[in-house]
Protein backbone atom coordinates (compact mmCIF):
# COMPACT_ATOMS: atom_id res chain seq x y z
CA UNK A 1 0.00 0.00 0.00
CA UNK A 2 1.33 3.66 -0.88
CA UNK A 3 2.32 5.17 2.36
CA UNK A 4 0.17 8.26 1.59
CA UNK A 5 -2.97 5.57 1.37
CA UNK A 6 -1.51 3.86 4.21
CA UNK A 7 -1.47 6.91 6.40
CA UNK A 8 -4.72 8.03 5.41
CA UNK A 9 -5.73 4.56 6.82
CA UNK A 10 -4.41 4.54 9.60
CA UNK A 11 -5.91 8.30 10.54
CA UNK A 12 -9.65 6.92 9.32
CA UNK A 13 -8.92 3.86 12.02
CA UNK A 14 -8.14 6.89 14.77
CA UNK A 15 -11.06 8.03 14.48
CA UNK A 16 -13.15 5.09 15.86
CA UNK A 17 -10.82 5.32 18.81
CA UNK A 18 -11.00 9.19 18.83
CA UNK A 19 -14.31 9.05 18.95
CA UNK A 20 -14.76 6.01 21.47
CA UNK A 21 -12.44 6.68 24.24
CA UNK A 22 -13.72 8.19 27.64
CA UNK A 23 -11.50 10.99 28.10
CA UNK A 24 -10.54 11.03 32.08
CA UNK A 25 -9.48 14.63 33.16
CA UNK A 26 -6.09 15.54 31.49
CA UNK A 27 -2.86 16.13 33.78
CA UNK A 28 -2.58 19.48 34.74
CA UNK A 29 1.22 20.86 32.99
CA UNK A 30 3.92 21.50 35.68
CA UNK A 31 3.88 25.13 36.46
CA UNK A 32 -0.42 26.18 35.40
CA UNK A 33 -1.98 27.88 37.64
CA UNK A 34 -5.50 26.05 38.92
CA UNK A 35 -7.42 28.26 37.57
CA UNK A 36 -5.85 27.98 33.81
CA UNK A 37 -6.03 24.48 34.40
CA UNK A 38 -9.87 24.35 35.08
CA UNK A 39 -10.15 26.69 32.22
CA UNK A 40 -8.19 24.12 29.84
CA UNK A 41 -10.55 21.44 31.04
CA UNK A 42 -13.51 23.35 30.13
CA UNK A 43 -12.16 24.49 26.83
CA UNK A 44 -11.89 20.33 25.85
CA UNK A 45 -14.87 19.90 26.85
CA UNK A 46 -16.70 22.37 25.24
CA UNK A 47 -14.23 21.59 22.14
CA UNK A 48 -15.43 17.81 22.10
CA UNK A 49 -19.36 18.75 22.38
CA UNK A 50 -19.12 20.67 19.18
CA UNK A 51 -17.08 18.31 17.50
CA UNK A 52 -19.34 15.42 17.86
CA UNK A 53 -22.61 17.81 18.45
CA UNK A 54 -23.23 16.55 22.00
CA UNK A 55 -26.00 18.67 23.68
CA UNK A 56 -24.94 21.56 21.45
CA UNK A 57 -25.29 21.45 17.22
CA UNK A 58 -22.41 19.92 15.41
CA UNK A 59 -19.98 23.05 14.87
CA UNK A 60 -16.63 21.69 13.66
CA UNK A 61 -15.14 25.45 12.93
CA UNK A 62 -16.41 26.28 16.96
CA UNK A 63 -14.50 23.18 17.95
CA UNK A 64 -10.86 23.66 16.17
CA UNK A 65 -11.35 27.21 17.90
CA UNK A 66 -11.57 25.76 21.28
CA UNK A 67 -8.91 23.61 20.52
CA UNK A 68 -6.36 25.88 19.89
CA UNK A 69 -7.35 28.03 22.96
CA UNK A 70 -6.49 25.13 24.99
CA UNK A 71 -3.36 24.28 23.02
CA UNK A 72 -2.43 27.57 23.29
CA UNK A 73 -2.57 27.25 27.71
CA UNK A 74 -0.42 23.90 27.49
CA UNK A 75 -2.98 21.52 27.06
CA UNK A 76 -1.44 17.99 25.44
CA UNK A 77 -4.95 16.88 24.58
CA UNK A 78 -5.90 20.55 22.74
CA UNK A 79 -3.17 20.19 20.60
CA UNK A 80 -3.74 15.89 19.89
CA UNK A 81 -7.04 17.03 19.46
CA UNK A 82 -6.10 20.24 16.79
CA UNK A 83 -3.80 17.94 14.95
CA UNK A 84 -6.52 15.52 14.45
CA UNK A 85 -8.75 17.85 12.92
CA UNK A 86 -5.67 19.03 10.62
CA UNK A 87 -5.23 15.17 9.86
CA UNK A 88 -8.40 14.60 9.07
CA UNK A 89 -9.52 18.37 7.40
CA UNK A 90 -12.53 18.34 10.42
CA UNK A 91 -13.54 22.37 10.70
CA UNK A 92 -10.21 23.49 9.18
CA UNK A 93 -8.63 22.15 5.44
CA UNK A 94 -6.61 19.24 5.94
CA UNK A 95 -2.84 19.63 6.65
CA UNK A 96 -0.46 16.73 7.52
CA UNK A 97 2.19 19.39 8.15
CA UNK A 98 0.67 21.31 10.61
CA UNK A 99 -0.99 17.72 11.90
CA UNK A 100 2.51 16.59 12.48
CA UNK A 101 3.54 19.35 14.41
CA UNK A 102 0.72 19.46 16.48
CA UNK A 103 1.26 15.42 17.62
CA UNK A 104 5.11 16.18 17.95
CA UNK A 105 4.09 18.86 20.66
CA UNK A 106 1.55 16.77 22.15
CA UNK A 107 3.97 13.47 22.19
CA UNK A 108 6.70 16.02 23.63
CA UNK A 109 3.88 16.17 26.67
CA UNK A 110 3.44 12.50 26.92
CA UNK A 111 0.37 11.99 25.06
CA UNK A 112 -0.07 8.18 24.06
CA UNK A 113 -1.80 8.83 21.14
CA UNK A 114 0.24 11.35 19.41
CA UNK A 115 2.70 9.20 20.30
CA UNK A 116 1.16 6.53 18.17
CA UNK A 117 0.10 8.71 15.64
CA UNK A 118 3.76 10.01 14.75
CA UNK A 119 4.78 6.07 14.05
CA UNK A 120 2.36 5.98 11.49
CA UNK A 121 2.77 9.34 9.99
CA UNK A 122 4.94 9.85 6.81
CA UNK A 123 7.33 12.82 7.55
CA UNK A 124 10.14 14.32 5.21
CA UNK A 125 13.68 13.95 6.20
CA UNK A 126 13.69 17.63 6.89
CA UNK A 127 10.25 18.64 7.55
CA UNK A 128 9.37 22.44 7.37
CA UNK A 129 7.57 23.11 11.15
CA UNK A 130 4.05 24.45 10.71
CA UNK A 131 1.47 25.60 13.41
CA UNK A 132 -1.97 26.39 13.05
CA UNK A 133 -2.32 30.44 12.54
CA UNK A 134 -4.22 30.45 15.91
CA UNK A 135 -0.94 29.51 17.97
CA UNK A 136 1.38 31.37 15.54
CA UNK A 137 -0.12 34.39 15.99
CA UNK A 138 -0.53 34.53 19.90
CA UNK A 139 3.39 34.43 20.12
CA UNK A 140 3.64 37.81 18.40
CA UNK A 141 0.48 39.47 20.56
CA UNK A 142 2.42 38.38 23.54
CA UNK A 143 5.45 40.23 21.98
CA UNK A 144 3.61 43.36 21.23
CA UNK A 145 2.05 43.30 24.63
CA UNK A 146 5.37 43.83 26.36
CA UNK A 147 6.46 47.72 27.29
CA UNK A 148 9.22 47.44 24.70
CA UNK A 149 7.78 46.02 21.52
CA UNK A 150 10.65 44.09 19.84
CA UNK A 151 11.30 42.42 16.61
CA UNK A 152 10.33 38.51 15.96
CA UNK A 153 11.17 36.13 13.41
CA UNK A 154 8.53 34.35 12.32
CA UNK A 155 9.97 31.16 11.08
CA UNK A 156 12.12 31.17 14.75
CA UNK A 157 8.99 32.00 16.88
CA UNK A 158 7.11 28.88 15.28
CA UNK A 159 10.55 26.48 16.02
CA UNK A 160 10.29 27.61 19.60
CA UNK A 161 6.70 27.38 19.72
CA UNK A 162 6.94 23.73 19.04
CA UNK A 163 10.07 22.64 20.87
CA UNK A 164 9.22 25.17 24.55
CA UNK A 165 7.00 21.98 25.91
CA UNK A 166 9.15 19.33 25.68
CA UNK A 167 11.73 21.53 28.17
CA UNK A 168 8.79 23.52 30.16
CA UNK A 169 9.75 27.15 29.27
CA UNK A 170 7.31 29.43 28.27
CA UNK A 171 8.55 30.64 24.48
CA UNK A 172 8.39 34.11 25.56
CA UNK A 173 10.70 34.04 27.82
CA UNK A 174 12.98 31.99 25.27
CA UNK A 175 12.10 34.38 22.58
CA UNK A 176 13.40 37.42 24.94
CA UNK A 177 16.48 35.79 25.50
CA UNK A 178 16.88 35.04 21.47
CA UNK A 179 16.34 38.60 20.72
CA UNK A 180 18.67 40.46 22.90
CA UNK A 181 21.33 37.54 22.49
CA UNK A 182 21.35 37.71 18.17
CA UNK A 183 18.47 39.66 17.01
CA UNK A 184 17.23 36.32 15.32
CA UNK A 185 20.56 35.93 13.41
CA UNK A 186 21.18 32.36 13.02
CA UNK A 187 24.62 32.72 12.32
CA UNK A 188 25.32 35.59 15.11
CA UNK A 189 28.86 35.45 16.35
CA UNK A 190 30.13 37.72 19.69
CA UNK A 191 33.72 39.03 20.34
CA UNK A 192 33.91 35.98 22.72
CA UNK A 193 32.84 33.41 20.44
CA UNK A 194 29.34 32.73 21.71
CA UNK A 195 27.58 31.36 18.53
CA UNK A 196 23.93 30.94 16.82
CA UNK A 197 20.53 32.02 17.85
CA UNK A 198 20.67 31.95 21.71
CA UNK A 199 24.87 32.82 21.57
CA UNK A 200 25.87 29.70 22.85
CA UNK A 201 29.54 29.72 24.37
CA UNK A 202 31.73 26.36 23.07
CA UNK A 203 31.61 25.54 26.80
CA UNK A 204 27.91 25.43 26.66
CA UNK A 205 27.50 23.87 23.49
CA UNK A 206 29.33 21.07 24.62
CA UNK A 207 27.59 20.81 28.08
CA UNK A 208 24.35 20.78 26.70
CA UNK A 209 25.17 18.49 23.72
CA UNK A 210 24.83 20.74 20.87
CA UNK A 211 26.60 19.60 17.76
CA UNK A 212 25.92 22.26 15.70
CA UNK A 213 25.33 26.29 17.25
CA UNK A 214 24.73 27.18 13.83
CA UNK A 215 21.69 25.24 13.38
CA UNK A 216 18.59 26.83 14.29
CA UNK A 217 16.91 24.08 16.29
CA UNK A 218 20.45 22.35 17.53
CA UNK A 219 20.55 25.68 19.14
CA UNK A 220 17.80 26.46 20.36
CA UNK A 221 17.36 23.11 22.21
CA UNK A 222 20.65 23.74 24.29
CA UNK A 223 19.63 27.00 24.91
CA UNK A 224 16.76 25.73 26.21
CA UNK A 225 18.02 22.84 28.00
CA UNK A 226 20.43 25.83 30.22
CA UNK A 227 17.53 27.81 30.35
CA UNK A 228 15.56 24.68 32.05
CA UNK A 229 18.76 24.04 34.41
CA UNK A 230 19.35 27.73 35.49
CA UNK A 231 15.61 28.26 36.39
CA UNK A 232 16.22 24.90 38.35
CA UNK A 233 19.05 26.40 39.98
CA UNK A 234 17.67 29.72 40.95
CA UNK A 235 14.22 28.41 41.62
CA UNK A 236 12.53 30.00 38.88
CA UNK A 237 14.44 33.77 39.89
CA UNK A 238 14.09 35.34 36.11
CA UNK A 239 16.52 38.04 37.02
CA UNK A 240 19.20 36.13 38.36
CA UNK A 241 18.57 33.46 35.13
CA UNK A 242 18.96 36.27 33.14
CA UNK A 243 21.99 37.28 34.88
CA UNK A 244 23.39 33.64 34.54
CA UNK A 245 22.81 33.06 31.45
CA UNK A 246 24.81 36.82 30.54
CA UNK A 247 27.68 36.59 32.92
CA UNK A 248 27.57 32.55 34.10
CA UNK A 249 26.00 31.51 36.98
CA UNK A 250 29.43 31.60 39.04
CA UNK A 251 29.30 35.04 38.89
CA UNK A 252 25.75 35.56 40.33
CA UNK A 253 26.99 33.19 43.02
CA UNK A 254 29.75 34.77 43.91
CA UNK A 255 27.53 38.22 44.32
CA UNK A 256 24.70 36.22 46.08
CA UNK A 257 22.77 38.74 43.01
CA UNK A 258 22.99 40.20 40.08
CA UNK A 259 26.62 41.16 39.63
CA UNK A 260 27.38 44.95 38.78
CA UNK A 261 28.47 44.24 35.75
CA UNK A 262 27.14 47.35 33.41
CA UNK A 263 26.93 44.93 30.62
CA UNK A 264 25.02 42.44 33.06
CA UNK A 265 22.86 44.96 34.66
CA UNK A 266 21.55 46.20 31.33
CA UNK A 267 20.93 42.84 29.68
CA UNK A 268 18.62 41.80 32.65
CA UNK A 269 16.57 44.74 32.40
CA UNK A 270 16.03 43.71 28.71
CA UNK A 271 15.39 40.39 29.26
CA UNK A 272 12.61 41.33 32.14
CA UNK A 273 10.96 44.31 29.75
CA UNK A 274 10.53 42.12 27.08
CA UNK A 275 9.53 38.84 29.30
CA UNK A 276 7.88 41.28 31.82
CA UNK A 277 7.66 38.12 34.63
CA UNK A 278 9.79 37.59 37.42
CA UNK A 279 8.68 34.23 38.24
CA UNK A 280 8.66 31.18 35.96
CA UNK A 281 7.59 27.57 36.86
CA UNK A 282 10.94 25.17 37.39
CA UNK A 283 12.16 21.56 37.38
CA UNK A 284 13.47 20.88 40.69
CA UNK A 285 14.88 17.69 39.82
CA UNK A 286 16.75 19.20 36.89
CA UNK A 287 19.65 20.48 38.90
CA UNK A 288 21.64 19.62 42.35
CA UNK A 289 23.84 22.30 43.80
CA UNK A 290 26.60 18.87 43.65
CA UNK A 291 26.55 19.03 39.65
CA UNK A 292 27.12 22.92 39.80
CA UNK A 293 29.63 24.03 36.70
CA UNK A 294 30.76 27.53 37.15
CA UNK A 295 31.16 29.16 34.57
CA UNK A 296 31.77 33.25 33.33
CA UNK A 297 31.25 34.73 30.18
CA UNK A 298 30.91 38.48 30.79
CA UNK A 299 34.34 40.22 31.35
CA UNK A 300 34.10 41.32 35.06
């Protein structure tokens, strides 16, 4: 069988099981606030009643909009549940593209049946990412609502869209860091050798396992990855993060702060104008204080 029948198959045979399973309440995401959570189960429920017209008429369109609301707050089942309409061109024209990124974000959660779905699903060597113009676009609002409005790439944001759950960072705060480290240049290259996207230093490369700095998403997973251990180590702390990330998180240890480095100093206050949060949700079991690598990048 031609994969492209065999895949349309397989998605016709999902939907029996789509449609049969008794959803229990989803897991709440590490780091959602109860009352987004209870807001996310609402929006899947409300999503599922107009996709199958229970209690309320059939409304397809109403559904993929709910959806992506909920995919939007973190949920793993709104964005299984978006990417099966894509798959399947239910309220929305049918896109394996934007299907396949929509189950890699969900798998990246833990969802079992995203998980199943990507086995089946036939995807290019080097697949162009897509999202849904629903989550695309709420990545630049959040941009423009900041006090300093700042530049975004498009084709960056939707990268870091898509990889953010898989390391529980919210993109804006990645996106922040992206544009005052390169301005979106991919191939951005400091006096002191930090490279790529989020100006990774050899030193960090390595640690983190990046082969290539140079690569947009080889990059922008090991900036990530840091980003996931320094929130760890300062227990979510944005400005001292911030100030890690700049100057190494040696030197905010050795000033029990931010140290007064002017270059420092003023790269925080970008970072936490254009994140505008303080506080972000952390990993505790990412980091120990026993595995801590100093290490110092800004001159002091």
């Amino acid at each position: 069988m031609h994969i492209f029948q065999k895949w349309r198959w397989v998605v016709l045979s999902f939907l029996a099981l789509h449609a049969a399973v008794t959803y229990s309440s989803e897991p709440v995401p590490r780091g959602i606030p109860g009352n987004v959570a209870n807001n996310i189960e609402i929006l899947v429920l409300q999503a599922r009643q107009y996709e199958h017209g229970e209690g309320v008429p059939q409304d397809r369109k109403k559904a993929v909009e709910l959806y992506c609301q909920a995919a939007r707050l973190g949920s793993a089942e709104g964005q299984y549940a978006l990417g099966w309409m894509y798959a399947n061109g239910r309220g929305v024209e049918r896109n394996d593209s934007i299907a396949a990124s929509l189950f890699e974000m969900a798998a990246a959660r833990g969802h079992t049946y995203a998980q199943k779905m990507l086995q089946f699903m036939p995807v290019p060597a080097n697949p162009k990412i897509q999202l849904p113009d629903c989550l695309n676009k709420n990545i630049y609002a959040r941009a423009k609502a900041t006090p300093n409005k700042y530049y975004v790439n498009q084709s960056v944001s939707v990268l870091v869209e898509k990889l953010a759950p898989q390391y529980e960072i919210d993109p804006g705060l990645v996106l922040a860091v992206i544009s005052v480290e390169s301005g979106f240049n991919v191939q951005a290259v400091s006096p002191r050798n930090a490279q790529g996207l989020m100006q990774l230093i050899p030193e960090t490369a390595e640690r983190f396992q990046v082969k290539d700095a140079f690569d947009a998403e080889d990059n922008i997973k090991g900036g990530m990855a840091y980003l996931r251990w320094l929130l760890a180590f300062f227990k979510g702390d944005v400005a001292l993060v911030a100030a890690a990330y700049n100057a190494g998180e040696g030197a905010v240890e050795k000033y029990r702060g931010i140290p007064p480095y002017p270059e420092t100093v003023k790269y925080v206050n970008k970072i936490l104008s254009r994140y505008n949060k303080t506080t972000h949700p952390y990993q505790p079991g990412v980091v120990s204080r026993a595995s801590f690598i100093f290490t110092s990048v800004a001159a002091e």
